[in-house]
N, C-alpha and C. Protein backbone atom coordinates (compact mmCIF):
# COMPACT_ATOMS: atom_id res chain seq x y z
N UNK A 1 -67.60 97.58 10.28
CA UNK A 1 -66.28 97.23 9.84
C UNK A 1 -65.24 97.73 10.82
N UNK A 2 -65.64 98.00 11.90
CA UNK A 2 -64.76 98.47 13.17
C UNK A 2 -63.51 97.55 12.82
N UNK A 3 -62.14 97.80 12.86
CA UNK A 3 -61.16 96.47 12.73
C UNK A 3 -61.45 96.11 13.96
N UNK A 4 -61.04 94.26 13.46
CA UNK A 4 -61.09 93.94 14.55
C UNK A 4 -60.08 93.16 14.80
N UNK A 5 -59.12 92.22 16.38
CA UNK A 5 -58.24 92.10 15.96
C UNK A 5 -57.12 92.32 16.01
N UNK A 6 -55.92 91.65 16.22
CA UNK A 6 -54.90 92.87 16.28
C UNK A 6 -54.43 93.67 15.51
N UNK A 7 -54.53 93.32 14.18
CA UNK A 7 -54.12 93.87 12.75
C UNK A 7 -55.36 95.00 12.90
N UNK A 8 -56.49 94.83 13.17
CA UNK A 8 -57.47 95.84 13.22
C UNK A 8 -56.99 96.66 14.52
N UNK A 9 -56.66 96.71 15.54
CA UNK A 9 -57.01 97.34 16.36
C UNK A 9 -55.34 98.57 15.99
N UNK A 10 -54.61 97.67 15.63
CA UNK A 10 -53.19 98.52 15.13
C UNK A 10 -53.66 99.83 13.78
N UNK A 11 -54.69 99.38 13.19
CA UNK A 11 -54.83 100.16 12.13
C UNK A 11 -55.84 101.32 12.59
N UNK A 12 -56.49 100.83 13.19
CA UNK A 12 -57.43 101.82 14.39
C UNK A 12 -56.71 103.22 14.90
N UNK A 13 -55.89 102.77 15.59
CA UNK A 13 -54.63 103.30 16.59
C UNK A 13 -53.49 104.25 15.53
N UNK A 14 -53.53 103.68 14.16
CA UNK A 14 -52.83 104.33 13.13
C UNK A 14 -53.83 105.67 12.58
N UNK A 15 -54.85 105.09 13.13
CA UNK A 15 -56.19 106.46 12.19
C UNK A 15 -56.30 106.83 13.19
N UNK A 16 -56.10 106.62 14.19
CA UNK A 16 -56.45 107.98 16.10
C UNK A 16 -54.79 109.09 15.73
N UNK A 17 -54.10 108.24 15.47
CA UNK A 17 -52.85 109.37 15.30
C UNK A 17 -52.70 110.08 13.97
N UNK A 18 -53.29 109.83 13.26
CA UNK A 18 -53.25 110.62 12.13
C UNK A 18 -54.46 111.61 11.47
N UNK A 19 -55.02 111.51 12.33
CA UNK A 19 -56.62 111.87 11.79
C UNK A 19 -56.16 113.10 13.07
N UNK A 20 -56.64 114.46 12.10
CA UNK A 20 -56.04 115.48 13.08
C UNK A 20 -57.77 116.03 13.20
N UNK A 21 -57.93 116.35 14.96
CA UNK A 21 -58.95 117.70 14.97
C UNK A 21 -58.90 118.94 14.36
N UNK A 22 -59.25 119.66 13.93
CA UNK A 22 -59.72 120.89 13.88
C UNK A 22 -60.35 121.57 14.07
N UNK A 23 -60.89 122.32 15.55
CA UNK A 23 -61.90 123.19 16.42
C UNK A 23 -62.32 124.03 15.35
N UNK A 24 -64.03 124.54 15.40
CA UNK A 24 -64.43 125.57 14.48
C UNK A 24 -63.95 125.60 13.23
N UNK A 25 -63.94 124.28 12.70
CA UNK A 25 -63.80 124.42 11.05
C UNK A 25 -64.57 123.40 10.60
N UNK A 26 -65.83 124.34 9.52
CA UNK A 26 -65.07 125.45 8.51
C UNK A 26 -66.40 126.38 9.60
N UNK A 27 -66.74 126.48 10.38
CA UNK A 27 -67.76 126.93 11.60
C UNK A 27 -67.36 127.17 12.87
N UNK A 28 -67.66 128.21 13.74
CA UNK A 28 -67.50 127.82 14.82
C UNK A 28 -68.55 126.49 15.53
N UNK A 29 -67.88 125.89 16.32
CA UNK A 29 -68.53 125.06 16.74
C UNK A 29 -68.60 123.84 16.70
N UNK A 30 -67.68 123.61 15.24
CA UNK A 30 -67.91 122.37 14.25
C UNK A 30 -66.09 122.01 14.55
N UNK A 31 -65.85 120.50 14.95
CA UNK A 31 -64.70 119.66 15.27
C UNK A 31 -64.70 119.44 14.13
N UNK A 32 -63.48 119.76 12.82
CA UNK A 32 -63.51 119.14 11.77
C UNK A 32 -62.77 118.02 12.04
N UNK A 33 -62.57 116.91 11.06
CA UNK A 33 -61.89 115.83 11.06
C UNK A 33 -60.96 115.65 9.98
N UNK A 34 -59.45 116.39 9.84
CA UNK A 34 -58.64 116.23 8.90
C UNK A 34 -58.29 115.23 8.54
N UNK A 35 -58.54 114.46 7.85
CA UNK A 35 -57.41 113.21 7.25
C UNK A 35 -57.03 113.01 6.35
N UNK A 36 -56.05 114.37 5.82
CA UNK A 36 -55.20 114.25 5.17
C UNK A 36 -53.85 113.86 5.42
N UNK A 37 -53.45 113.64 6.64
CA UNK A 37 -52.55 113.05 7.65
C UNK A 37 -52.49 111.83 6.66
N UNK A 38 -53.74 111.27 7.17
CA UNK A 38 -53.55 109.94 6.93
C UNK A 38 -53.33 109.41 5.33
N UNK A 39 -54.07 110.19 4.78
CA UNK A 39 -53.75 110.06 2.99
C UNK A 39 -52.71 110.08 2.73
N UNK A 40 -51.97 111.44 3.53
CA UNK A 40 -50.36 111.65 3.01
C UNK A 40 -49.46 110.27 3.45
N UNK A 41 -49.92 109.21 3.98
CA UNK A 41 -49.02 108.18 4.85
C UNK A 41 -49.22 106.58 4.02
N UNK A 42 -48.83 106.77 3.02
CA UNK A 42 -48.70 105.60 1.77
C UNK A 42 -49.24 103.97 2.61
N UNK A 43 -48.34 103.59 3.57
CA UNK A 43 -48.21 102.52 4.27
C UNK A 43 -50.02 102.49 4.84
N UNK A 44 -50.24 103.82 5.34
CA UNK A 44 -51.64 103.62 6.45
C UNK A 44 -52.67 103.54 5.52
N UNK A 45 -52.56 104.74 4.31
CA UNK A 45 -53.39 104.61 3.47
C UNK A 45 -54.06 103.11 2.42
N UNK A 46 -52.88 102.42 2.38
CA UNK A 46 -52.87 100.95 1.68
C UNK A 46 -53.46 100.20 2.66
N UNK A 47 -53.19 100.17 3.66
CA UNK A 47 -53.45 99.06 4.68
C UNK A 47 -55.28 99.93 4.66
N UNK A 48 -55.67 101.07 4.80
CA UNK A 48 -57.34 101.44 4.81
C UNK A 48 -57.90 101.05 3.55
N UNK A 49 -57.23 100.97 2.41
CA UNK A 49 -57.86 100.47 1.05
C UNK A 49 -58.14 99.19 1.22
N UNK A 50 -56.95 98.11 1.24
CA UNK A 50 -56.90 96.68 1.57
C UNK A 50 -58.21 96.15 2.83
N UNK A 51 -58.09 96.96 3.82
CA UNK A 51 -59.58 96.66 4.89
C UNK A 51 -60.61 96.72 4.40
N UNK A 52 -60.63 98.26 3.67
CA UNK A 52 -62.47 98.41 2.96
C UNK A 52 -62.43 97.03 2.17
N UNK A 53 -61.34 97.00 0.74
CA UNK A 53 -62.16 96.04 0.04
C UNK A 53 -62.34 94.78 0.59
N UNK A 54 -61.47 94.09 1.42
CA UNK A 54 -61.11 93.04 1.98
C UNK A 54 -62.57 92.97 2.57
N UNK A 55 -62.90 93.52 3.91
CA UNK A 55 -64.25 94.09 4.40
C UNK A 55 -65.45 93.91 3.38
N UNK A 56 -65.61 94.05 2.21
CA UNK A 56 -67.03 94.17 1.43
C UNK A 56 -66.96 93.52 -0.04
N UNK A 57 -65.62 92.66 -0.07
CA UNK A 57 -65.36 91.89 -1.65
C UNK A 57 -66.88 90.83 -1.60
N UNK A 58 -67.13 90.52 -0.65
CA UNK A 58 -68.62 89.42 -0.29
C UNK A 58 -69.80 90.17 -0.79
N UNK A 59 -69.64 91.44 -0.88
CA UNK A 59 -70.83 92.42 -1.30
C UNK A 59 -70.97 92.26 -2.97
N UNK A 60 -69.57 92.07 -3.45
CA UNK A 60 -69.63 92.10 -4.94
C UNK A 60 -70.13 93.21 -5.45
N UNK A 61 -69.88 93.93 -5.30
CA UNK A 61 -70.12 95.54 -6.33
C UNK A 61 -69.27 95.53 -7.32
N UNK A 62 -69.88 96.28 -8.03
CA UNK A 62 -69.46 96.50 -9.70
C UNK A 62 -68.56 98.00 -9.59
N UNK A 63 -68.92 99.13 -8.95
CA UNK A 63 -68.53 100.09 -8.66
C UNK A 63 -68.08 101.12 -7.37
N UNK A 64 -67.23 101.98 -7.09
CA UNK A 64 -67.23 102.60 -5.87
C UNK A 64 -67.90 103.89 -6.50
N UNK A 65 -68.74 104.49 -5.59
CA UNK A 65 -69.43 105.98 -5.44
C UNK A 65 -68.63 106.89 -4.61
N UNK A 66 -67.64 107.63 -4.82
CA UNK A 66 -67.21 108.37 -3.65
C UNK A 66 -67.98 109.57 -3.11
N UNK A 67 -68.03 109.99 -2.28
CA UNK A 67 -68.81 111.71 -2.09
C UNK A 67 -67.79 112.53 -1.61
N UNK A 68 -68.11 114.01 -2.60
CA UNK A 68 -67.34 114.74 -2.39
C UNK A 68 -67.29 115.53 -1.08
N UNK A 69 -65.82 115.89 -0.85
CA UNK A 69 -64.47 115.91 -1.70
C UNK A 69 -63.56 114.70 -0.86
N UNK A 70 -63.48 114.47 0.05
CA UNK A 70 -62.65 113.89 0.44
C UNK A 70 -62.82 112.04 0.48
N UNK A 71 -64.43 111.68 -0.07
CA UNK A 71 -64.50 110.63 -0.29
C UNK A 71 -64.08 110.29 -1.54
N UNK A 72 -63.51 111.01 -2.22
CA UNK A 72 -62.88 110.97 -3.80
C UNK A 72 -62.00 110.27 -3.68
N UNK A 73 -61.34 110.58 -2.71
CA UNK A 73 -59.95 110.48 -2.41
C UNK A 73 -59.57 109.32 -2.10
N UNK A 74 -60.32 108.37 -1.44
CA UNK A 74 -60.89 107.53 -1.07
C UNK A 74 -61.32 106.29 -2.65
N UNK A 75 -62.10 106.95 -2.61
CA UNK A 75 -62.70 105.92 -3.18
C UNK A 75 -62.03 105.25 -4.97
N UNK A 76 -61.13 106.51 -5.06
CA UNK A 76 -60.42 106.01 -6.10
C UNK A 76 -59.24 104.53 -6.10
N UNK A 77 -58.78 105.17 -5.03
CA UNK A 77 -57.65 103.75 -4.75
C UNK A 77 -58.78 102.53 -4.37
N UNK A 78 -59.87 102.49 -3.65
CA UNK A 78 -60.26 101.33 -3.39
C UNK A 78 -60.71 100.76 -4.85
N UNK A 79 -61.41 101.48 -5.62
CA UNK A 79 -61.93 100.98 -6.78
C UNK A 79 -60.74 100.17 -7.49
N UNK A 80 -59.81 100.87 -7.67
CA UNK A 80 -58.68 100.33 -8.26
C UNK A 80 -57.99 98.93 -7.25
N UNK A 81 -58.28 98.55 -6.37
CA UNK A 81 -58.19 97.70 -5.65
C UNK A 81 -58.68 96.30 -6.13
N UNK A 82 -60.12 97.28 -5.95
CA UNK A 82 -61.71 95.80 -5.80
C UNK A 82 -61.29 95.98 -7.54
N UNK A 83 -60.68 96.54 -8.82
CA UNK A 83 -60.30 96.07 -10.08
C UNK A 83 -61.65 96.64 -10.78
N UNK A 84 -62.66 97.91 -9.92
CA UNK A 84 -63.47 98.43 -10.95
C UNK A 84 -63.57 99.85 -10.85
N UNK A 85 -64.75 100.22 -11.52
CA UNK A 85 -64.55 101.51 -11.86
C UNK A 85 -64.85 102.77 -10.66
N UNK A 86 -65.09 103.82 -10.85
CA UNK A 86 -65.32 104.97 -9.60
C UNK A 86 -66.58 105.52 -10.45
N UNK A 87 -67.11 106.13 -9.35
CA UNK A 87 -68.15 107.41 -9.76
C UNK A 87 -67.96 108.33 -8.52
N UNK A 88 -68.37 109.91 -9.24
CA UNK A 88 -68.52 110.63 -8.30
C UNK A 88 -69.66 111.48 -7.87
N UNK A 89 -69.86 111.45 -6.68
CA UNK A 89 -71.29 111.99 -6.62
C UNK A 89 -70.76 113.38 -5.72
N UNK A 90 -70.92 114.91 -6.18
CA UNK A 90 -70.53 115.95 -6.13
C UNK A 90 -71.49 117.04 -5.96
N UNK A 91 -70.78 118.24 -5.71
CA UNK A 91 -72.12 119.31 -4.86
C UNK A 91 -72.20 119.87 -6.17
N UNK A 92 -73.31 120.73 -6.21
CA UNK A 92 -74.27 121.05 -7.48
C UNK A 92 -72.96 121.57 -8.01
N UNK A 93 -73.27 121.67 -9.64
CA UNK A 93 -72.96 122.37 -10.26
C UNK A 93 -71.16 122.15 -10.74
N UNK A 94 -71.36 121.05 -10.45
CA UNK A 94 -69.71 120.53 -10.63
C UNK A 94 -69.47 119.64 -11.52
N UNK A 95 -70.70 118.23 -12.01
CA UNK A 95 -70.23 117.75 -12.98
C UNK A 95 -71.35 118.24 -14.46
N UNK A 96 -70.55 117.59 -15.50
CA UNK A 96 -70.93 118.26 -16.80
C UNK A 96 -72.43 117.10 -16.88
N UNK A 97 -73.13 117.90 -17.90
CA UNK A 97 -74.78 116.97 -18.70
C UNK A 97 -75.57 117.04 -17.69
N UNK A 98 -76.34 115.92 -18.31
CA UNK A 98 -77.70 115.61 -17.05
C UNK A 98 -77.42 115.04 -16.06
N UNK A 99 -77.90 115.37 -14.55
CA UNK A 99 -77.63 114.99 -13.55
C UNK A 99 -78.88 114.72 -12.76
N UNK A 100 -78.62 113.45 -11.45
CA UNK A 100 -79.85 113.43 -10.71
C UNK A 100 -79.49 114.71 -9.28
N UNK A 101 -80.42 115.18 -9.24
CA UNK A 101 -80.14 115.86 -7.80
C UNK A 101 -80.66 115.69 -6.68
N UNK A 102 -80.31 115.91 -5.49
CA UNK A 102 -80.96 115.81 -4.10
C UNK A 102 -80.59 116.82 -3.39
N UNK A 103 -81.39 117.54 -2.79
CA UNK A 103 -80.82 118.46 -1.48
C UNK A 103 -80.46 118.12 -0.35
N UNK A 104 -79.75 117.42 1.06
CA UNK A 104 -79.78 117.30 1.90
C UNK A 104 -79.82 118.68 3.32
N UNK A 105 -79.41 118.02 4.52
CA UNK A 105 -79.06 118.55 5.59
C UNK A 105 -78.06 118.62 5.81
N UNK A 106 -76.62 119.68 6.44
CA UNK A 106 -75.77 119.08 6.97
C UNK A 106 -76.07 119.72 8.53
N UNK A 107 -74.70 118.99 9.50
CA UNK A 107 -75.00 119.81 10.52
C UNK A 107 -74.79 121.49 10.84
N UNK A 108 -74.16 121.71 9.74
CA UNK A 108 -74.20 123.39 9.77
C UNK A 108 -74.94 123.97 8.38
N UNK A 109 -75.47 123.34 8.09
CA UNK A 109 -76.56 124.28 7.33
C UNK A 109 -77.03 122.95 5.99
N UNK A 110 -77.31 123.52 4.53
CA UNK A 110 -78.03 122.95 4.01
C UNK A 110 -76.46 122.93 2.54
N UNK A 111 -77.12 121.40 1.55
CA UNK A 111 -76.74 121.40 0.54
C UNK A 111 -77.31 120.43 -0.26
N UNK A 112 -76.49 120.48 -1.83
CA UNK A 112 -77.23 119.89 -2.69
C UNK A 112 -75.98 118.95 -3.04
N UNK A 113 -75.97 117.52 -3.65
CA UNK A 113 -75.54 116.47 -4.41
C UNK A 113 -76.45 116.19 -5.31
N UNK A 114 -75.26 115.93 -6.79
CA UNK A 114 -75.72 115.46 -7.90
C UNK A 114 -74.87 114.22 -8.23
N UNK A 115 -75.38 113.50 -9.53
CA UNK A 115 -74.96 112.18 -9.59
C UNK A 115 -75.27 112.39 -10.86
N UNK A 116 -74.35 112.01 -12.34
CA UNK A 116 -74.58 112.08 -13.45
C UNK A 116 -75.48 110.89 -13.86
N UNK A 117 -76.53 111.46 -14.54
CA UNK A 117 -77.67 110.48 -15.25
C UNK A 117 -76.91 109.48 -15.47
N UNK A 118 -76.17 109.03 -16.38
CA UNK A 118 -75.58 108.12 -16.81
C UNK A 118 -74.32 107.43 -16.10
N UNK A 119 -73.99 107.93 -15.06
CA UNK A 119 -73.03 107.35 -14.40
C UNK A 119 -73.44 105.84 -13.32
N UNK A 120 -74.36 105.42 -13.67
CA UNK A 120 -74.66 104.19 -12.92
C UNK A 120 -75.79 103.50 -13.76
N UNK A 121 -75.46 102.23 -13.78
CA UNK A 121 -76.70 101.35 -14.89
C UNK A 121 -77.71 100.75 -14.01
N UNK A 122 -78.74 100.78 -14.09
CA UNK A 122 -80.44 100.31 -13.42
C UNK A 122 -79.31 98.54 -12.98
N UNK A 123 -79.50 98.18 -11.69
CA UNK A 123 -78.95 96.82 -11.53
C UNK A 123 -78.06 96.91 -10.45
N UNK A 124 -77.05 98.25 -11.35
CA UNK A 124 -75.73 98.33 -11.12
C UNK A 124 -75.33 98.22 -9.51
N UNK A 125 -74.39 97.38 -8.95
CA UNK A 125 -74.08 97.41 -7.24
C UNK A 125 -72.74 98.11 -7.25
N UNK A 126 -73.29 98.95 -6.16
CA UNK A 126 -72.50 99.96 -5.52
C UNK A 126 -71.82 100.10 -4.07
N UNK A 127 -70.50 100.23 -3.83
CA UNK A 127 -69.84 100.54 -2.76
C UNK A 127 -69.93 102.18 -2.62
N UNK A 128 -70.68 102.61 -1.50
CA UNK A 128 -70.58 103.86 -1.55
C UNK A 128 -69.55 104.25 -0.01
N UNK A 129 -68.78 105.31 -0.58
CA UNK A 129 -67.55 105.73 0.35
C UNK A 129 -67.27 106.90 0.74
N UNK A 130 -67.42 107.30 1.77
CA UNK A 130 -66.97 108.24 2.51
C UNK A 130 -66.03 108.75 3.30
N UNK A 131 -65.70 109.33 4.04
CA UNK A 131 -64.41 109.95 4.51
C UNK A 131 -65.37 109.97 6.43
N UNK A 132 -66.04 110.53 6.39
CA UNK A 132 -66.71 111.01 7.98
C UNK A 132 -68.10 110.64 7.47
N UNK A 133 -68.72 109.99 8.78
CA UNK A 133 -70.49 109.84 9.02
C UNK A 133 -70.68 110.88 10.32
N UNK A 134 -71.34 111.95 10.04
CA UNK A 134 -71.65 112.91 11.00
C UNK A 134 -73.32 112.73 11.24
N UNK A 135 -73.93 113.36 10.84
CA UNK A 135 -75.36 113.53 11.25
C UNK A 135 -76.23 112.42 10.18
N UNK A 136 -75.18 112.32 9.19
CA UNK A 136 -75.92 111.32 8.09
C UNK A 136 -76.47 112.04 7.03
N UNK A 137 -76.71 113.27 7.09
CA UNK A 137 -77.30 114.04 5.80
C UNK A 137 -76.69 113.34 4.07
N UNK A 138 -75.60 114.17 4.36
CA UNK A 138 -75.18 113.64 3.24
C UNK A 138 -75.13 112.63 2.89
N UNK A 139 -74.80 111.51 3.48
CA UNK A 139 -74.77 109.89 3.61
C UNK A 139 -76.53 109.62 2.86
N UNK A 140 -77.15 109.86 3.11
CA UNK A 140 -78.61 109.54 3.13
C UNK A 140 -79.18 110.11 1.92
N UNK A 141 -78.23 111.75 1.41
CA UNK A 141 -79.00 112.14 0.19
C UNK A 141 -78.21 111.36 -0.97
N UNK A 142 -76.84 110.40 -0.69
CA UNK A 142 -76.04 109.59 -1.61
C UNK A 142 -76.75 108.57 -2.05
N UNK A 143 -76.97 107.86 -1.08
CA UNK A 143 -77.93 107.00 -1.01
C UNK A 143 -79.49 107.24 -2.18
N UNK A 144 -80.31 108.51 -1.33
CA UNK A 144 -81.04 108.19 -2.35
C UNK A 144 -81.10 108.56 -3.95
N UNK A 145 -79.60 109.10 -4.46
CA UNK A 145 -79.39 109.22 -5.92
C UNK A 145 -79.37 108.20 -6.32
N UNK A 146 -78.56 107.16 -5.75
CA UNK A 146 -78.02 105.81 -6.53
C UNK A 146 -79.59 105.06 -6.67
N UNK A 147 -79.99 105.19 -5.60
CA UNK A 147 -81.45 104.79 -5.85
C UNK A 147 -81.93 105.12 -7.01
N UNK A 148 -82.51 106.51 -6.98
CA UNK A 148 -82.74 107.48 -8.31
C UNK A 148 -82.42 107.01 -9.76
N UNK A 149 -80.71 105.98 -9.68
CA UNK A 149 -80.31 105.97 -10.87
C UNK A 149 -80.64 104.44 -10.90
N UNK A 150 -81.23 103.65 -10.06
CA UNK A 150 -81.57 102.48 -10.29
C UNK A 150 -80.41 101.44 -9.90
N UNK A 151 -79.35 101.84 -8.95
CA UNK A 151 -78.36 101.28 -9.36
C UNK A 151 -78.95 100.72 -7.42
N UNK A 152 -78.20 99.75 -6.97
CA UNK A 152 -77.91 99.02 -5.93
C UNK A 152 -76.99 99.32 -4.60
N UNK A 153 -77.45 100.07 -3.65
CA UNK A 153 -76.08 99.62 -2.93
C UNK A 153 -75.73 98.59 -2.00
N UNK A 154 -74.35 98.10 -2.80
CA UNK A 154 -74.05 96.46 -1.78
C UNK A 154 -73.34 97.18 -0.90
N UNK A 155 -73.41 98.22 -0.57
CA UNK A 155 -72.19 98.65 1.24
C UNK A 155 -71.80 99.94 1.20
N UNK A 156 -71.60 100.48 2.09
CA UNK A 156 -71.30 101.85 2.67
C UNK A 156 -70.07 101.32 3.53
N UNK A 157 -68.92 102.46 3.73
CA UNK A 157 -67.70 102.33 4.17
C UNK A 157 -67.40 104.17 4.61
N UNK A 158 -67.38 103.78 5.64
CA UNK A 158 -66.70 105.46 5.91
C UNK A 158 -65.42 105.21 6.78
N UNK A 159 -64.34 106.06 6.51
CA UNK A 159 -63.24 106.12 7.69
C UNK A 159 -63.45 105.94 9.11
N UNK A 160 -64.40 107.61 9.13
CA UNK A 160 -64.63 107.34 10.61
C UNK A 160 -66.06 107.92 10.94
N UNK A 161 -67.19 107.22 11.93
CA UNK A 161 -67.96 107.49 12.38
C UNK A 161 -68.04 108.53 13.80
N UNK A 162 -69.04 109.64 13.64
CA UNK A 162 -68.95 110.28 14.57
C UNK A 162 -70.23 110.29 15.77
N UNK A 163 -69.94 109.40 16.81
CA UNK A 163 -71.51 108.47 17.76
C UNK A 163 -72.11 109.47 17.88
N UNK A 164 -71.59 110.50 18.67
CA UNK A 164 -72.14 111.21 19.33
C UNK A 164 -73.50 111.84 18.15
N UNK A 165 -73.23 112.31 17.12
CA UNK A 165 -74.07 112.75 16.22
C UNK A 165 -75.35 111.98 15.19
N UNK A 166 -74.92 110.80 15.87
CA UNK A 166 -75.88 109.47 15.37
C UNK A 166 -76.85 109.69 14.51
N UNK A 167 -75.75 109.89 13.27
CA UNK A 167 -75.95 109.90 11.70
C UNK A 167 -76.38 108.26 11.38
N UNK A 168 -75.87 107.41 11.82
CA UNK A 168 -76.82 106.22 11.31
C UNK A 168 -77.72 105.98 11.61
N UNK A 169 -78.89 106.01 12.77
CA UNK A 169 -79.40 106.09 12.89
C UNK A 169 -80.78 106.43 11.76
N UNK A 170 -80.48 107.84 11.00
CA UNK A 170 -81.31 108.54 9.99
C UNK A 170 -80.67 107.35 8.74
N UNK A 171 -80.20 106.63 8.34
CA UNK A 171 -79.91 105.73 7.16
C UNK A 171 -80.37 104.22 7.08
N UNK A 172 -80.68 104.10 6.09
CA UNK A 172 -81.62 103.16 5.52
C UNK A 172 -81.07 101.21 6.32
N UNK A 173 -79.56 101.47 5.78
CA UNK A 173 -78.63 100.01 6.12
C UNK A 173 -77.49 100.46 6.90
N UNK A 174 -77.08 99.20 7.24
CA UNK A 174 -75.63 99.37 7.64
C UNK A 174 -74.40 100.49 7.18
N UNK A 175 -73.89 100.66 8.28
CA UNK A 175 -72.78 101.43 7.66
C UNK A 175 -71.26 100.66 8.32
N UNK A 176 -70.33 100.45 7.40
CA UNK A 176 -68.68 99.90 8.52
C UNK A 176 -68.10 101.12 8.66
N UNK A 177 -67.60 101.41 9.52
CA UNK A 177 -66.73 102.52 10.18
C UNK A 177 -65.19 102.10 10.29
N UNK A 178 -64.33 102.02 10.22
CA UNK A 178 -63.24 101.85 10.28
C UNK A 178 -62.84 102.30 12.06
N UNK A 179 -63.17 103.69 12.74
CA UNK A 179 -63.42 104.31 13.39
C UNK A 179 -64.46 104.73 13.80
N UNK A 180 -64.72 104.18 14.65
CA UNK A 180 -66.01 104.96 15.50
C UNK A 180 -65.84 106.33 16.79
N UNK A 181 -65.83 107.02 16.67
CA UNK A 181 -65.59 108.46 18.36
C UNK A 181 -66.53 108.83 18.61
């Protein structure tokens, strides 16, 4: 989902200036990728909702999956977009009842995602959304909950992809990037 385009390549150029580095965070070593820049910026933020769904309305999903925390953020306005509902898939111990779990990899160490039993119906198609594709860990243990819960995914959407760390690679399908570095 690279834009493409001039309307794409302007919105590109809007997420290179707003999407701030951060050296050694929350690690040394580790380039975080702030984009809360860009959240805080109403105009940029609408125009990234309008691309994703615009980008994957052909997928027809029933639901967005965000992953926490900053794919929340995310994935709420698009849902409300594409006119359906959200789910959230979150690190242990955060949502209430029965949950499916998975452990992944990240690139600085290890974690767990859960996905409430009941938060997705056997069938169900899913937009799953992210904020950054780094090594793919997390991306991949999202993935296989929705599996877990029987539910479908029609598409993956992340802000921005990071090449060098060739996280897609380790994932099952496609991923659109808005940004690729």
């Amino acid at each position: 989902m690279n834009p493409a385009g001039p309307a794409g390549d302007e919105l590109a150029e809007r997420l290179m200036r707003l999407v701030r580095d951060v050296p050694d965070f929350p690690l040394p070593g580790v380039l975080f990728k702030d984009i809360m820049p860009l959240l805080a910026d109403g105009p940029t933020l609408a125009a990234v909702v309008d691309h994703i769904v615009g980008a994957h309305r052909a997928a027809d999903f029933h639901v967005v999956a965000g992953i926490e925390a900053r794919g929340f953020l995310l994935a709420g306005p698009i849902a409300y977009a594409a006119g359906c509902g959200v789910v959230a898939i979150r690190k242990a111990g955060k949502l209430p009842g029965r949950v499916l779990s998975t452990s992944y990899q990240l690139e600085y160490g290890e974690g767990v995602l859960e996905l409430q039993r009941a938060a997705l119906a056997p069938g169900q198609r899913v937009l799953l959304v992210d904020d950054v594709l780094a090594t793919g860990g997390t991306m991949a243990a999202a993935l296989a909950l929705i599996a877990s819960a029987g539910a479908v995914v029609a598409g993956v959407a992340v802000l921005i992809e990071l090449i060098d760390l060739a996280g897609r690679e380790r994932l099952p399908m496609d991923v659109a990037a808005l940004l690729s570095v």
